[in-house]
Structure formats: structure tokens, C-alpha cells
Protein backbone atom coordinates (compact mmCIF):
# COMPACT_ATOMS: atom_id res chain seq x y z
CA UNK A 1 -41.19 -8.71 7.63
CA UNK A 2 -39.70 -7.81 3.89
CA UNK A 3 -39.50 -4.61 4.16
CA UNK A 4 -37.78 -5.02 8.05
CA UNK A 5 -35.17 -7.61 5.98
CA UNK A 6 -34.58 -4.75 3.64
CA UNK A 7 -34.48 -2.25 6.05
CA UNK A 8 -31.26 -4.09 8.03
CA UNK A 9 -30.01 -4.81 4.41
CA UNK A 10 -29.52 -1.30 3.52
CA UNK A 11 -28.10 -0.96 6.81
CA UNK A 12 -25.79 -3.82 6.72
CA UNK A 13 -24.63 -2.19 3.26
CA UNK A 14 -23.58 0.90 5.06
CA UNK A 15 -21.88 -0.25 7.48
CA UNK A 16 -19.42 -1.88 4.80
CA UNK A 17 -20.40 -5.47 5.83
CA UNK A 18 -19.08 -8.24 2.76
CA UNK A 19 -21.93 -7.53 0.49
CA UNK A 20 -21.53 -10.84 -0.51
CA UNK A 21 -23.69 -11.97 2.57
CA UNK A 22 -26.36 -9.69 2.23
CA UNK A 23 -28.80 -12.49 1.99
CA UNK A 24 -27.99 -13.53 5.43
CA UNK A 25 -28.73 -9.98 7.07
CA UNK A 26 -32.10 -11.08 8.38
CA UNK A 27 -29.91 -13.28 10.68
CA UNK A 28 -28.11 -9.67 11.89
CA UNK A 29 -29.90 -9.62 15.59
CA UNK A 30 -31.35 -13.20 16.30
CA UNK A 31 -28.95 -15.67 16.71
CA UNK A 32 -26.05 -16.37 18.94
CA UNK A 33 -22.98 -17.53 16.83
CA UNK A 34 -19.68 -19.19 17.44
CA UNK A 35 -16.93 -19.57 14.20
CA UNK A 36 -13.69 -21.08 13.69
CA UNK A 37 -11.56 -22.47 10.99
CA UNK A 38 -8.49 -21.86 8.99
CA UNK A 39 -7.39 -19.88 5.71
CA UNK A 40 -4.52 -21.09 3.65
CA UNK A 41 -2.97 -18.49 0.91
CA UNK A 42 0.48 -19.01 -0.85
CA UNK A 43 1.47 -16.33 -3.82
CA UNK A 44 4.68 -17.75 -6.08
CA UNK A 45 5.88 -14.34 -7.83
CA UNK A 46 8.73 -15.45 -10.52
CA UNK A 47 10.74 -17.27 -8.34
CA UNK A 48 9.49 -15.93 -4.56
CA UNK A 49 6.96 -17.54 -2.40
CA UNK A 50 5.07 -15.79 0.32
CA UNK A 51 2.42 -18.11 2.74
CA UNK A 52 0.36 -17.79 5.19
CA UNK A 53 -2.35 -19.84 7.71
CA UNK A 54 -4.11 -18.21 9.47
CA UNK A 55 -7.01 -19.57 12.10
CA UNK A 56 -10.04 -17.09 12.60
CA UNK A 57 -12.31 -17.25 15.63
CA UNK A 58 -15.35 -15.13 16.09
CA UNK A 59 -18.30 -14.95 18.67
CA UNK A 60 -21.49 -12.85 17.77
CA UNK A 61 -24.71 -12.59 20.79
CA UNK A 62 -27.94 -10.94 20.27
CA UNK A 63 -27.90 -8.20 23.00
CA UNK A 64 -31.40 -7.80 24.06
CA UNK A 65 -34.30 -6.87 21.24
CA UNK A 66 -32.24 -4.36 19.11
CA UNK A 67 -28.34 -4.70 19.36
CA UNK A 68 -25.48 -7.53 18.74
CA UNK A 69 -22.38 -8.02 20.21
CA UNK A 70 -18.99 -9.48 18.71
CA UNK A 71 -15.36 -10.17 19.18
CA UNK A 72 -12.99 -11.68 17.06
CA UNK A 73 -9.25 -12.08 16.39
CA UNK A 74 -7.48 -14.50 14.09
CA UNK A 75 -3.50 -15.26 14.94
CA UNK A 76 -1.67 -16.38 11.55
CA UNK A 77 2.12 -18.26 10.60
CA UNK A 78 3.60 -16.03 7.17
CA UNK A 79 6.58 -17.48 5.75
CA UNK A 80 8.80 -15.61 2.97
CA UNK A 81 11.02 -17.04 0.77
CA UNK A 82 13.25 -15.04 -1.90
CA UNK A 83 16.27 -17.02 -3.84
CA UNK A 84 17.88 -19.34 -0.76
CA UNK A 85 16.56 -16.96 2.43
CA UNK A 86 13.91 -17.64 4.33
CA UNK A 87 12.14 -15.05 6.71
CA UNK A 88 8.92 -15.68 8.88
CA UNK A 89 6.30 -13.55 10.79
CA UNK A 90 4.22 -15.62 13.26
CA UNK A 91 1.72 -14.57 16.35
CA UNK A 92 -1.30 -13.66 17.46
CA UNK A 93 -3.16 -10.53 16.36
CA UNK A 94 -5.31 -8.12 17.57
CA UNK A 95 -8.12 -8.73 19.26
CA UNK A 96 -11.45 -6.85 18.12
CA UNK A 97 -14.77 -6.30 19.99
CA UNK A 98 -18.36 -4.45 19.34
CA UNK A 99 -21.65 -4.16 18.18
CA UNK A 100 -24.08 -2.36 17.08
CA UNK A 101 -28.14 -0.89 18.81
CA UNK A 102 -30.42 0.18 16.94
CA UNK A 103 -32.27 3.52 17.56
CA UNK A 104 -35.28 6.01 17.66
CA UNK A 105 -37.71 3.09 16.72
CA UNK A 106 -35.33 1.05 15.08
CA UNK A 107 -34.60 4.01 12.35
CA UNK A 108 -31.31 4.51 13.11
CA UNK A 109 -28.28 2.43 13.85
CA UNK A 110 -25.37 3.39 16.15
CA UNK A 111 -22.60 0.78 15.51
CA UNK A 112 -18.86 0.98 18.00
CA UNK A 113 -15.72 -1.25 18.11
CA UNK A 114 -12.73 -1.46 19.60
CA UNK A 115 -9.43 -2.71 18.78
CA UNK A 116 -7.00 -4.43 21.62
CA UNK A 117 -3.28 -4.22 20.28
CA UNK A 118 -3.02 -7.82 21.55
CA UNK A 119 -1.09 -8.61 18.24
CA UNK A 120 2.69 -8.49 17.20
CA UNK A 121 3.30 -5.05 16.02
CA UNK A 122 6.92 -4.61 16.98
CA UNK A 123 9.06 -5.96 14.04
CA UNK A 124 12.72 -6.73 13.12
CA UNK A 125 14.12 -6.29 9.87
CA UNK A 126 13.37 -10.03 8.73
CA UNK A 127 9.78 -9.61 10.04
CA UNK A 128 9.33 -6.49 8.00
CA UNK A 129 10.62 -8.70 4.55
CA UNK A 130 7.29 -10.39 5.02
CA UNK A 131 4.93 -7.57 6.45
CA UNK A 132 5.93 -5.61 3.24
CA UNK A 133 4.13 -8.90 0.97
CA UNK A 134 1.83 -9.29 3.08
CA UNK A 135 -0.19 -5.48 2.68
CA UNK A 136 0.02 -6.03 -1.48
CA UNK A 137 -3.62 -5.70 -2.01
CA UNK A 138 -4.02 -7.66 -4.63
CA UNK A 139 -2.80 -10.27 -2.91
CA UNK A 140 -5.73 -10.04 -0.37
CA UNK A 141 -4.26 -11.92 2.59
CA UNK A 142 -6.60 -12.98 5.52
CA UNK A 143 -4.04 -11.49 7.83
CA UNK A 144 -1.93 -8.60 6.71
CA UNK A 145 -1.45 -6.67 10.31
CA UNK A 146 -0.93 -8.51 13.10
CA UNK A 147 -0.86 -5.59 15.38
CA UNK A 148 -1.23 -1.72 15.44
CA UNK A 149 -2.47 0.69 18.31
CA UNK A 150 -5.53 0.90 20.57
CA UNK A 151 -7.92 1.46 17.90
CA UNK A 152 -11.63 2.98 18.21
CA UNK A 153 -14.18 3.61 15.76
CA UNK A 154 -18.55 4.69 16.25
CA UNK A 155 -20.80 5.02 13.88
CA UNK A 156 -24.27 6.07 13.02
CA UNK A 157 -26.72 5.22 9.87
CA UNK A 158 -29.94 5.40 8.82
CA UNK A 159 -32.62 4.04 5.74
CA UNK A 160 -35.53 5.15 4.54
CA UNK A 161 -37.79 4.03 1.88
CA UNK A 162 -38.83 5.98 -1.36
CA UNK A 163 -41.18 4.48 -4.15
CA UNK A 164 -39.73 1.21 -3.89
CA UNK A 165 -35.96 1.92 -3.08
CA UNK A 166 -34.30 1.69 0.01
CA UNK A 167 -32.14 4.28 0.56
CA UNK A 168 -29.55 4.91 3.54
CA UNK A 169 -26.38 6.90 4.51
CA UNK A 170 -23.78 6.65 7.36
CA UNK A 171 -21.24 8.56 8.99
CA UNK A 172 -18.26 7.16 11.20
CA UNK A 173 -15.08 8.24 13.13
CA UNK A 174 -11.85 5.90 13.71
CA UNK A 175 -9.44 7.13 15.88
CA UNK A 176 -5.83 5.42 15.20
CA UNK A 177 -3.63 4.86 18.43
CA UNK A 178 -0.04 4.85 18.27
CA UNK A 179 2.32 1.69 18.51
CA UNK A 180 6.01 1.31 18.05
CA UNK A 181 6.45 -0.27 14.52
CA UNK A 182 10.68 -1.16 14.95
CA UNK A 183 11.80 -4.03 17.77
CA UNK A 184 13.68 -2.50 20.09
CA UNK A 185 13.28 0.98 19.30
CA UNK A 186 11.20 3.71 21.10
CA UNK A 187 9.98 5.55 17.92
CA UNK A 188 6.17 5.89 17.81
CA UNK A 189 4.12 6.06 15.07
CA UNK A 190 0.11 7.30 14.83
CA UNK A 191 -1.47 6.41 11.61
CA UNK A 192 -4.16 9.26 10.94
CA UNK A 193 -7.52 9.22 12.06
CA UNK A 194 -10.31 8.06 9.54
CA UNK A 195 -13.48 9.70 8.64
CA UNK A 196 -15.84 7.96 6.91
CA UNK A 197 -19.20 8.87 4.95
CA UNK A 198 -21.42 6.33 2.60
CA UNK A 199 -24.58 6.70 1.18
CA UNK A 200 -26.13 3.43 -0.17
CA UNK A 201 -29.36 2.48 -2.58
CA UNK A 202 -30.97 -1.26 -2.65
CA UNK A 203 -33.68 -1.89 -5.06
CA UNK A 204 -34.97 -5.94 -4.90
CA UNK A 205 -32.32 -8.03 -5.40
CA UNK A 206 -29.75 -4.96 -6.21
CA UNK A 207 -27.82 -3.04 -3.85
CA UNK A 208 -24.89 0.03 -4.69
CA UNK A 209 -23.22 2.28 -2.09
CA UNK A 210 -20.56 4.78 -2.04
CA UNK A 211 -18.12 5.12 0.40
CA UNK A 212 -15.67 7.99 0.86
CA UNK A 213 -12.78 7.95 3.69
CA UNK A 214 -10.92 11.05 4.46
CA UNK A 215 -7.19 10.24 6.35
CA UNK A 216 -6.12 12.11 8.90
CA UNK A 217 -2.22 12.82 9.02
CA UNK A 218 0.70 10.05 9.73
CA UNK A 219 2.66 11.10 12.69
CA UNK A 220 6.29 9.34 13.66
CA UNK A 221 7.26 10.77 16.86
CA UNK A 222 4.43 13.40 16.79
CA UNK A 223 6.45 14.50 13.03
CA UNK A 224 3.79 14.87 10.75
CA UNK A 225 5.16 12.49 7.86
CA UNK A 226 2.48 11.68 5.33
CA UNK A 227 -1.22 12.15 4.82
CA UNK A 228 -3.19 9.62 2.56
CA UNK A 229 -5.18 10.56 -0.21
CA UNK A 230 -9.17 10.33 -0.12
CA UNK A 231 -10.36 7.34 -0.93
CA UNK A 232 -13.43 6.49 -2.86
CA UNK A 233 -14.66 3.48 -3.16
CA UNK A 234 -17.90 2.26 -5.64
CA UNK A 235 -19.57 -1.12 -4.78
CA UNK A 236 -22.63 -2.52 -6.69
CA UNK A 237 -24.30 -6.64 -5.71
CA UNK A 238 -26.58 -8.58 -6.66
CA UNK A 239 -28.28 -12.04 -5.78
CA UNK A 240 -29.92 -14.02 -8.26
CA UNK A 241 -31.93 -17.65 -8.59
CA UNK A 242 -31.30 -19.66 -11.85
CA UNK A 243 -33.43 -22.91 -11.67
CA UNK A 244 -31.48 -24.33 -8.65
CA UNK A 245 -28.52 -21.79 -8.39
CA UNK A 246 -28.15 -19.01 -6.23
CA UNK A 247 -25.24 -16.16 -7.70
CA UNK A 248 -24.19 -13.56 -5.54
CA UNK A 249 -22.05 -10.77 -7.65
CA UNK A 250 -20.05 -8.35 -5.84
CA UNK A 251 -18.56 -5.38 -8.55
CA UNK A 252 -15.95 -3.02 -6.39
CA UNK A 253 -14.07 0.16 -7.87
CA UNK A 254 -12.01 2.37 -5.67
CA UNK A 255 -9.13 5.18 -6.57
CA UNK A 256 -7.51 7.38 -4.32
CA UNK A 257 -6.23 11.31 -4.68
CA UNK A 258 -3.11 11.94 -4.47
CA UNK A 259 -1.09 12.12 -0.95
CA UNK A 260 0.74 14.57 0.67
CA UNK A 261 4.44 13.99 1.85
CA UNK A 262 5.59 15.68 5.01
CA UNK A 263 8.95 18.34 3.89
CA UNK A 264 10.24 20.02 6.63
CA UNK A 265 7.15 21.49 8.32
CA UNK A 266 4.88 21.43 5.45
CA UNK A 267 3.08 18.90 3.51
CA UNK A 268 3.01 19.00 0.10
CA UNK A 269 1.12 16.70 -2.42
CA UNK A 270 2.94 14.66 -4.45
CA UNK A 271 3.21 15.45 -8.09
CA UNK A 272 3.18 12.05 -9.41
CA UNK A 273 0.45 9.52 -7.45
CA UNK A 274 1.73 6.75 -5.89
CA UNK A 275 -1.67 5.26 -6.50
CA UNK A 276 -3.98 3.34 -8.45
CA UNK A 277 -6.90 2.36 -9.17
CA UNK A 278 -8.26 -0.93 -8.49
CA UNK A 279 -10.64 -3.05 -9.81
CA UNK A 280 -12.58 -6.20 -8.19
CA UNK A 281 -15.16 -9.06 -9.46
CA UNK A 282 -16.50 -11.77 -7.04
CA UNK A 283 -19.19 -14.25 -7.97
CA UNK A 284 -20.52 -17.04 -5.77
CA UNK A 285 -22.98 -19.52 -6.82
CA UNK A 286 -24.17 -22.32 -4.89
CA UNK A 287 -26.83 -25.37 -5.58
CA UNK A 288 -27.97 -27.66 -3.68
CA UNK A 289 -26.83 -31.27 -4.14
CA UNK A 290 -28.68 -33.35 -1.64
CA UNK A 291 -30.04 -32.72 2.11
CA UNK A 292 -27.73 -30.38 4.30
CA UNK A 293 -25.15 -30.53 1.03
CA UNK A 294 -24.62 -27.79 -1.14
CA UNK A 295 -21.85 -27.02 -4.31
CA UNK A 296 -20.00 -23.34 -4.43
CA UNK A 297 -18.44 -22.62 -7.18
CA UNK A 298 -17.00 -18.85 -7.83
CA UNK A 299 -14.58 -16.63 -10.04
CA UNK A 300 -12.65 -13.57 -9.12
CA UNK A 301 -10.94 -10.64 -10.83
CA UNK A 302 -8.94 -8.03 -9.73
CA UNK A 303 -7.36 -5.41 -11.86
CA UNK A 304 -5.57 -2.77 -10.22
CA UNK A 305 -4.02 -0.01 -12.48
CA UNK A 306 -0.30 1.20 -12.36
CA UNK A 307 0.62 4.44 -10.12
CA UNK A 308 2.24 7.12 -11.76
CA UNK A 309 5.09 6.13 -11.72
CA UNK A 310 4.74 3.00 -14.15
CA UNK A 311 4.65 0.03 -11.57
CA UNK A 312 2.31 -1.36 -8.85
CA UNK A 313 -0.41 -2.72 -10.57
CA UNK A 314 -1.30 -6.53 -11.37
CA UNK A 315 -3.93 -8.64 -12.85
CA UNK A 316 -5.24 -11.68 -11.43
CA UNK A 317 -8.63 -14.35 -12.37
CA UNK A 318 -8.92 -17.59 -11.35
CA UNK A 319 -12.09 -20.24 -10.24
CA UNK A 320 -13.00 -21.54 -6.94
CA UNK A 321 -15.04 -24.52 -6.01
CA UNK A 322 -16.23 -25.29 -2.42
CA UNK A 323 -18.89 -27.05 -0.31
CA UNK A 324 -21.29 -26.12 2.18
CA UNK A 325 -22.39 -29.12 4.66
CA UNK A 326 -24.98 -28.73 7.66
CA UNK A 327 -23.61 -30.67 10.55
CA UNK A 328 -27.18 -31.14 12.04
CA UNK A 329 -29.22 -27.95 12.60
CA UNK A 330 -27.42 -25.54 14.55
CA UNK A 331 -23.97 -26.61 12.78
CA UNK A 332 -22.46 -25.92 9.19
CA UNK A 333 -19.13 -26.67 7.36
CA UNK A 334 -17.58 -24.20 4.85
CA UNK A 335 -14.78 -25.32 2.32
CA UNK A 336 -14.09 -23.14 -0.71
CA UNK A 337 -10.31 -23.46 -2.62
CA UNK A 338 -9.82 -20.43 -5.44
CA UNK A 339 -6.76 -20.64 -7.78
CA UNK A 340 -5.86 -17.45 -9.43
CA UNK A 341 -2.87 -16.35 -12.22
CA UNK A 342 -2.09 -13.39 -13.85
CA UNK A 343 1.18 -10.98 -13.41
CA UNK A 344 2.41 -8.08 -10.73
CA UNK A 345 4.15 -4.98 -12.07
CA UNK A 346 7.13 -4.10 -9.46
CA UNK A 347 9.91 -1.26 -9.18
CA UNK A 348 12.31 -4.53 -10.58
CA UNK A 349 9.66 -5.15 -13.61
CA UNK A 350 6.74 -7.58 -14.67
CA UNK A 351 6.53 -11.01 -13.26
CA UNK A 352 4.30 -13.85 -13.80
CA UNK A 353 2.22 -14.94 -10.32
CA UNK A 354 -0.15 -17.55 -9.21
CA UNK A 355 -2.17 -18.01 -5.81
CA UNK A 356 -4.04 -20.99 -4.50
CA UNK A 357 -6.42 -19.75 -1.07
CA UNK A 358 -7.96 -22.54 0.61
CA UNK A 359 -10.68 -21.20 3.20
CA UNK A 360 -12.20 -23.90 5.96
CA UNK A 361 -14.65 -22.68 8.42
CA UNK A 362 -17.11 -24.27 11.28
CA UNK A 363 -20.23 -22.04 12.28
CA UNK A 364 -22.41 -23.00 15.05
CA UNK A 365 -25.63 -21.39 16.48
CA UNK A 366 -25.55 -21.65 20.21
């Protein structure tokens, strides 16, 4: 039974699931789930203020002996304000369904998904004020795209073990449908197609992977505009027990080559790199208080580096403290609030910022 645990682990870890949960991984085929709740995030950058609630909702069923099925979607209300104007982005967003089988004796896992462009992703100029806060990644909002194309994405991965390790690899395909980005307007555009390999080692309580995503080209009108740099992106977790704690660490690096700009017909890499490098701590501990009750308590770092170019990079750190309550046995409560400060480098200079995320979620097994 450990080494089956470990096996879906490594898997799990592949398939770029929040590391974070890796302890709950033997769960992966067996139960049938229902979750709800709602995420509160609010950034104050000098004098600006960007918010958003959003209200997840996911179902999860066992699919016979070896496979799992899911969909999910999670509508959200953003609010901007800068100086006296106010802006706002509300709606639903897209709607996203799949699963995953496993193969050839269990060996092997095939994983699929679709995405439904049920969301908003036609905006007007006001809307687009508050899309273009909502993708900073350091802010890290539940909800940055409400909508994009019919999206669709397999994959396959494997594990084997070797003296004591578990090691596995993956390979996956995304294909990127077009939408029309501008309300009222006819223009098309077709983010490029994503190819993804990672290769992943878990040894005990330790697990590392490596992930590497190659973007296709960004079309606008079938005009090939822009092409993303590859991406590579370093994880490393752990899980611990201290006398009655249980930490969960979850290290993250990823940097990114340098794009390529569409001139004319050609597309030609860009001599200074519009990106950089970014840096990520998580730690959750939790302890049990009393029956069905137990304290979180976590701290989070993010450091992401400048771009070429001198701006674009921030620094934030900050606690969190939460509960998690069983609500009899097939029922649990998750709160967890973090509060983080640091500063955001922009094209008009260095500002102070602070965030306060409030997460609040209901899980029940069915």
C-alpha cells in the first residue's frame, strides 16, 4: 500500500498538482468530492486598490477502479480603483472538465481536460484597466482570466522505482483556441499551443520535479505577433512531523528565455528580456487542537527579479493563520487569512504594497 501511495505521489507531482497536497494523493481515485467556498484578495499599491471575490466550485467522482473525473469553474467580482475612478470586471468564468485513467497495469497515467469558454472574455477598455492587475503574478489572484478559447490539453506519465527513489516523467499537449479579446470587435486572437515535458524524483518525505513548457506562436487575426519564451520551472516539497505539527514546504524557481516579437513577417527575439525570474516560498503547518479542530498557520515569499529593462519585479512575505474544522465525517471547513507587504517595481517607479487573501472553503465526501 506505501509504495502504491508513492507511486500516485510521483504521479500527482507530474502532473503539476499543488505539491502542497501531496499528502492527500492516496485520496486521488477513492472518493467522490463536492467543494465550494469563497476567496477574498485586495492589493493597495501606493495609493491604488485592486479586489477581488471570487466563489470556487468543484466536483471530483471516482470513475470505475482506475480513473477520476472533475469539473470546476469559479465566477469572481474585481474592482479597480486608481486616484477618484473606479473600474470593475465581474462574471462567470470558464468552465473546466476531466480526468485522468490509469494504464498498462496501473504504470502509466493518461490524464485529458477540457476548457468551455463559458467565461467573459470579450472586454471594454475599463474592463481591460482591471484584467491588466489582475495577471501581475506576484499578485497571485484566484481568478485572473475569466475567459479565453475552447481549450484542450492530454497527457501521459509514468514512475518507476530505483533503490529507494521514485522516479517519473510526463509529457503533455495544450492546444489554445481562439476568442475575441476587444467588445465589439471581430479581431481574433490564438494564444500558442503549449508543450509540456517534466521529469520528477520523490525520496520519503521529499519530492523535486522539473518542468519545461515550450509556447507555440501568438496569432491576432492568423498574424503571427509574439512567441513566448521557454519556460522552466524548478519545484522541490517536503512534509514533515514536529511533536504535534505537520509542515508542508513548497520551494518554486522558474525563469523564462527570451521571446520573440513578430516584425513584418519574421520573428525576431528580443534583445533585452522582458522577463524575470521568480522566486516562491510556501509553508503550511497545522496541529491539532482538539477533536475534528485543527490550527494552520503559514508564511509566504515571493521574489521575482526585474526584466531587462529595470522594472517588473517585487518582493512580498507575510504570515497566515487558518483553521481546519470536520463538520462530522464526510464534511470539513477550511479558513486560512495571509497578510503580505513588501514593494512592486513599475514602468512609473517603486511603490510600497500590501495584500490581505482570505480563503473559505466547504469539502464534502459524497
Amino acid at each position: 500500500m506505501i509504495i502504491k501511495q508513492r507511486f500516485i505521489a510521483i504521479l500527482v507531482l507530474v502532473c503539476g498538482v499543488n505539491l502542497l497536497m501531496a499528502q492527500e494523493t492516496k485520496r486521488l481515485l477513492t472518493d467522490r468530492l463536492f467543494s465550494t467556498g469563497a476567496n477574498f484578495s485586495t492589493w493597495t499599491v501606493g495609493g491604488d486598490n485592486v479586489t477581488q471575490f471570487s466563489f470556487p466550485m468543484a466536483y471530483r467522482m471516482p470513475i470505475g477502479q482506475d480513473g477520476q473525473f472533475y469539473v470546476s469553474t469559479s465566477p469572481a467580482l474585481s474592482s479597480l480603483g486608481v486616484d477618484s475612478l473606479s473600474y470593475s470586471l465581474n462574471g462567470l468564468s470558464d468552465i473546466r472538465m476531466g480526468g485522468n485513467v490509469f494504464l498498462f497495469n496501473q504504470n502509466w497515467l493518461l490524464t485529458y481536460g477540457l476548457n468551455l469558454p463559458t467565461g467573459k472574455s470579450s472586454l471594454n477598455i475599463e474592463q481591460f484597466q482591471v484584467w491588466k492587475e489582475l495577471i501581475q503574478p506576484a499578485f497571485s489572484f484566484p481568478v485572473s482570466s475569466y475567459g479565453q478559447g475552447m481549450d484542450v490539453n492530454i497527457g501521459i506519465s509514468t514512475a518507476y522505482e530505483l533503490g529507494g527513489l521514485m522516479l517519473g516523467a510526463g509529457l503533455a499537449y495544450l492546444y489554445k483556441g481562439s476568442f475575441a479579446p476587444l467588445e465589439g470587435s471581430s479581431l481574433k486572437y490564438d494564444a500558442g499551443d503549449e508543450l509540456i515535458f517534466t521529469v520528477a524524483i520523490q525520496k520519503d518525505n521529499l519530492m523535486a520535479d522539473v518542468m519545461i513548457t515550450y509556447y507555440g506562436k501568438d496569432k491576432l487575426d492568423k498574424v503571427e505577433i509574439f512567441q513566448s519564451g521557454l519556460t522552466y520551472l524548478f519545484q522541490l516539497a517536503g512534509n514533515w512531523t514536529f511533536d504535534q505539527w505537520q509542515l508542508n514546504i513548497l520551494l518554486r524557481e522558474q525563469f523564462k528565455a527570451n521571446n520573440k516579437l513578430g516584425i513584418g513577417s519574421a520573428m525576431i527575439t528580443e534583445r533585452k528580456s522582458l522577463n524575470g525570474n521568480q522566486f516562491a516560498f510556501h509553508a503550511l503547518a497545522s496541529r491539532p487542537m482538539q477533536s475534528r479542530l485543527d490550527l494552520l498557520t503559514s508564511w509566504v515569499l515571493r521574489i521575482y527579479s526585474n526584466n531587462d529593462y529595470g522594472w517588473g519585479g517585487s518582493t512580498f512575505t507575510g504570515p497566515g493563520l487558518g483553521i481546519n474544522y470536520g463538520i462530522g465525517d464526510n464534511m470539513s471547513l477550511k479558513l486560512l487569512v495571509n497578510m503580505l507587504f513588501g514593494k512592486i517595481n513599475t514602468l512609473a517607479g517603486s511603490f510600497s504594497a500590501s495584500g490581505l487573501t482570505g480563503k473559505a472553503g466547504i469539502t464534502v465526501v459524497l
